[in-house]
N, C-alpha and C. Protein backbone atom coordinates (compact mmCIF):
# COMPACT_ATOMS: atom_id res chain seq x y z
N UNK A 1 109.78 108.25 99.25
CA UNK A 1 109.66 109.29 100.24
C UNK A 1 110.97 109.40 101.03
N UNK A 2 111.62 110.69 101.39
CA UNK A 2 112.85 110.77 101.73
C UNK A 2 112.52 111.03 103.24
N UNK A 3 113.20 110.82 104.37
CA UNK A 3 113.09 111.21 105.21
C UNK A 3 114.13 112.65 106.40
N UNK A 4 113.35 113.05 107.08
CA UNK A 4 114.11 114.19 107.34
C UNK A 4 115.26 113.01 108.38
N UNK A 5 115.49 112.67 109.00
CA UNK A 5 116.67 111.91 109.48
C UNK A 5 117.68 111.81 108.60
N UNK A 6 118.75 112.56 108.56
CA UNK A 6 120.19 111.98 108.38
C UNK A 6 121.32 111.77 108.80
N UNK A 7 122.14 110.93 108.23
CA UNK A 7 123.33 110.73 109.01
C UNK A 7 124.61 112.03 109.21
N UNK A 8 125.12 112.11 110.24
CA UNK A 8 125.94 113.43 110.47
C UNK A 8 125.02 114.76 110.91
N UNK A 9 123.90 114.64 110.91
CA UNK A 9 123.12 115.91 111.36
C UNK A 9 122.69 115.43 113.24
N UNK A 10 122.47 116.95 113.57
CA UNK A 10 122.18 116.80 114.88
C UNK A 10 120.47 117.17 115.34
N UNK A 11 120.12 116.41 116.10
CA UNK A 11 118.49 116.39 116.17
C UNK A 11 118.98 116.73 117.85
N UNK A 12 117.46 117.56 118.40
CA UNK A 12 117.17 117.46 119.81
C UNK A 12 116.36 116.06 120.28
N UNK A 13 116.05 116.14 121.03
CA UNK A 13 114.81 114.85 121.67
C UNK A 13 113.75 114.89 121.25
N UNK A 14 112.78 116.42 120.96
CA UNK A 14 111.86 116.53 120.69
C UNK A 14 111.87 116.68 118.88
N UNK A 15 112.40 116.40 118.43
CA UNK A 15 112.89 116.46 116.92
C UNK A 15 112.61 114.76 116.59
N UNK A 16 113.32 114.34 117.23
CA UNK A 16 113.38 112.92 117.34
C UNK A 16 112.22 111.93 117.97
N UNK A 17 111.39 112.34 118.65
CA UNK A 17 110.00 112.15 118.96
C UNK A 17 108.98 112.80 117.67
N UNK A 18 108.90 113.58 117.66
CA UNK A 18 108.43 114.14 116.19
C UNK A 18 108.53 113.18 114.98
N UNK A 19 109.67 112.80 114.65
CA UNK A 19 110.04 111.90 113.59
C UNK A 19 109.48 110.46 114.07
N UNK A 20 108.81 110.03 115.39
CA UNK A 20 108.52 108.86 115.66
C UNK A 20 109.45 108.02 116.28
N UNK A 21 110.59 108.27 116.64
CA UNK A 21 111.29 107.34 117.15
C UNK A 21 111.29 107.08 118.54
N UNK A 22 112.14 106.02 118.90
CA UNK A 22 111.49 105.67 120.65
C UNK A 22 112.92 105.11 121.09
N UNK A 23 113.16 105.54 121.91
CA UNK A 23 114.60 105.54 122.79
C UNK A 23 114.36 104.03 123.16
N UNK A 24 115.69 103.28 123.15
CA UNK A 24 115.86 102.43 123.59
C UNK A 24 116.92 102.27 124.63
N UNK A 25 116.90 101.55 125.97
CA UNK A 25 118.00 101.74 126.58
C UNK A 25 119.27 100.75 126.33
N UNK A 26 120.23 100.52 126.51
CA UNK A 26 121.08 99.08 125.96
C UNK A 26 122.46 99.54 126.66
N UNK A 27 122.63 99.03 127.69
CA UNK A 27 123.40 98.70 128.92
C UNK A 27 125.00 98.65 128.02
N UNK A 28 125.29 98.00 127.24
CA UNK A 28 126.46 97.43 126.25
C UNK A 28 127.01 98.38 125.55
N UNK A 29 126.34 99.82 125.05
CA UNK A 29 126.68 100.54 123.97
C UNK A 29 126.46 102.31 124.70
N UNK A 30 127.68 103.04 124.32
CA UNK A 30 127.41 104.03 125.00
C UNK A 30 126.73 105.10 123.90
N UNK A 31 126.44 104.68 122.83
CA UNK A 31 125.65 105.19 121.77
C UNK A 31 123.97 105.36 122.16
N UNK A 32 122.98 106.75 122.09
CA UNK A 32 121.64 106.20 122.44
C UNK A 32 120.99 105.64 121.24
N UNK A 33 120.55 104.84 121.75
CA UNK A 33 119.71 104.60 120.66
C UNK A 33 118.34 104.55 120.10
N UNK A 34 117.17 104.51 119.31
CA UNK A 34 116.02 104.67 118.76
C UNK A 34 115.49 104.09 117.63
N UNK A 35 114.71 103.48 117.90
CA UNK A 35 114.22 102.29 116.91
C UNK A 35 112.56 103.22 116.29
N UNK A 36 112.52 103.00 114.92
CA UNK A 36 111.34 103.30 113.69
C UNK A 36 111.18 102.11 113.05
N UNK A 37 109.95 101.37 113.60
CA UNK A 37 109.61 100.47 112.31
C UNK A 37 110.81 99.78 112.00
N UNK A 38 111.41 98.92 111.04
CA UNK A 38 112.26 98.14 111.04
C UNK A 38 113.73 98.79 111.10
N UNK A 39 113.51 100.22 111.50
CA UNK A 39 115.30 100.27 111.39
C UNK A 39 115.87 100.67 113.29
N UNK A 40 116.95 100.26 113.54
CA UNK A 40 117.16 101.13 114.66
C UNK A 40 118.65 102.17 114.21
N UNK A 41 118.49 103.36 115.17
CA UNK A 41 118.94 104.28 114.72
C UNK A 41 120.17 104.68 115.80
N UNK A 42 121.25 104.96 115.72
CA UNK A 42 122.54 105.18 116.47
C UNK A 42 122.90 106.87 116.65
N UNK A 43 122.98 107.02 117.93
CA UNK A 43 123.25 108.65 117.71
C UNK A 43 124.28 108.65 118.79
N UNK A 44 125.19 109.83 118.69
CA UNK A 44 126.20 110.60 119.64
C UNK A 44 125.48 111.16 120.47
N UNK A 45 125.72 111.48 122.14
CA UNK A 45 125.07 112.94 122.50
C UNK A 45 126.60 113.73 122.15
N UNK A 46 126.17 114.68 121.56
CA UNK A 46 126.70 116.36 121.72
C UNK A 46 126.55 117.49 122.49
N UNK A 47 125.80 117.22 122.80
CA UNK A 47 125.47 118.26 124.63
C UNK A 47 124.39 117.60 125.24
N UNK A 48 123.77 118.79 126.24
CA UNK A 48 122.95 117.87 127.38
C UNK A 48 122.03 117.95 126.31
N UNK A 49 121.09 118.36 125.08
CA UNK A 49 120.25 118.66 124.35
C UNK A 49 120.30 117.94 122.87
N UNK A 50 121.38 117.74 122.28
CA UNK A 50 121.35 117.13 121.03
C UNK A 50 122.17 115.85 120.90
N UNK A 51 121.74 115.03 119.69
CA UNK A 51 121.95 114.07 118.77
C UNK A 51 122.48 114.13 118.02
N UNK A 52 124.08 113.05 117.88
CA UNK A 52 124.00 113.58 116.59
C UNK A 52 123.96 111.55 115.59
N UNK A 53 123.46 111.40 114.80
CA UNK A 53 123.13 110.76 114.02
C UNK A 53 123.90 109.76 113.36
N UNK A 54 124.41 108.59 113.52
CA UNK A 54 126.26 107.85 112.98
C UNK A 54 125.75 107.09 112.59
N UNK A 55 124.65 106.01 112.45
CA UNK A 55 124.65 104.93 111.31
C UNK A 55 122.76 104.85 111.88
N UNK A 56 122.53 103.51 110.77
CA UNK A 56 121.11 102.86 110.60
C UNK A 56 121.52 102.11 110.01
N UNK A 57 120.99 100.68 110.83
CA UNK A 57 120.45 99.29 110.34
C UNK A 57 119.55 98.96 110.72
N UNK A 58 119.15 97.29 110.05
CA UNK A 58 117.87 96.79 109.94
C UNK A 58 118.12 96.35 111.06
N UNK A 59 116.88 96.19 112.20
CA UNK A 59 116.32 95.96 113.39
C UNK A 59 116.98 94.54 113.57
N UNK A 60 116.86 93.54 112.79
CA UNK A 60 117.28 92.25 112.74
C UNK A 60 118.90 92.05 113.22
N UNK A 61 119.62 92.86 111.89
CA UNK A 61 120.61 92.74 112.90
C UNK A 61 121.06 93.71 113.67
N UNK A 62 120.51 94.03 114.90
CA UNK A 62 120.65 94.83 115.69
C UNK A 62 120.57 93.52 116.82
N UNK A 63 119.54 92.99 116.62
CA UNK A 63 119.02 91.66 118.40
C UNK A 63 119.73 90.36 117.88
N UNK A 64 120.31 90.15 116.34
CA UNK A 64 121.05 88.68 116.53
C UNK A 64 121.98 88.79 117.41
């Protein structure tokens, strides 16, 4: 199953809630970020409204 998330595309908030994901806050990284099930997900803001999408890894190493 492919998912609509990809890398280089731009999502709103409510796009990104839709798809299940859940904002995480992280003080260290000026990237927002959003965690699904084992992956967390890295985005740009591009305006006050969109995302845009730069990498995914496994959750694991995200907290070592």
């Amino acid at each position: 199953m492919e998912t609509a998330i990809q890398i280089n595309k731009t999502f709103s908030l409510e796009q990104l809630a839709r798809e299940g994901l859940q904002q995480r806050d992280v003080k260290e990284l000026s990237a927002k970020i959003f965690i699904k099930g084992d992956k967390v997900y890295f985005f740009d803001q591009t305006d006050n409204k969109h995302y845009r999408l730069y990498s995914v890894i496994h959750k694991r190493s995200f907290f070592l």
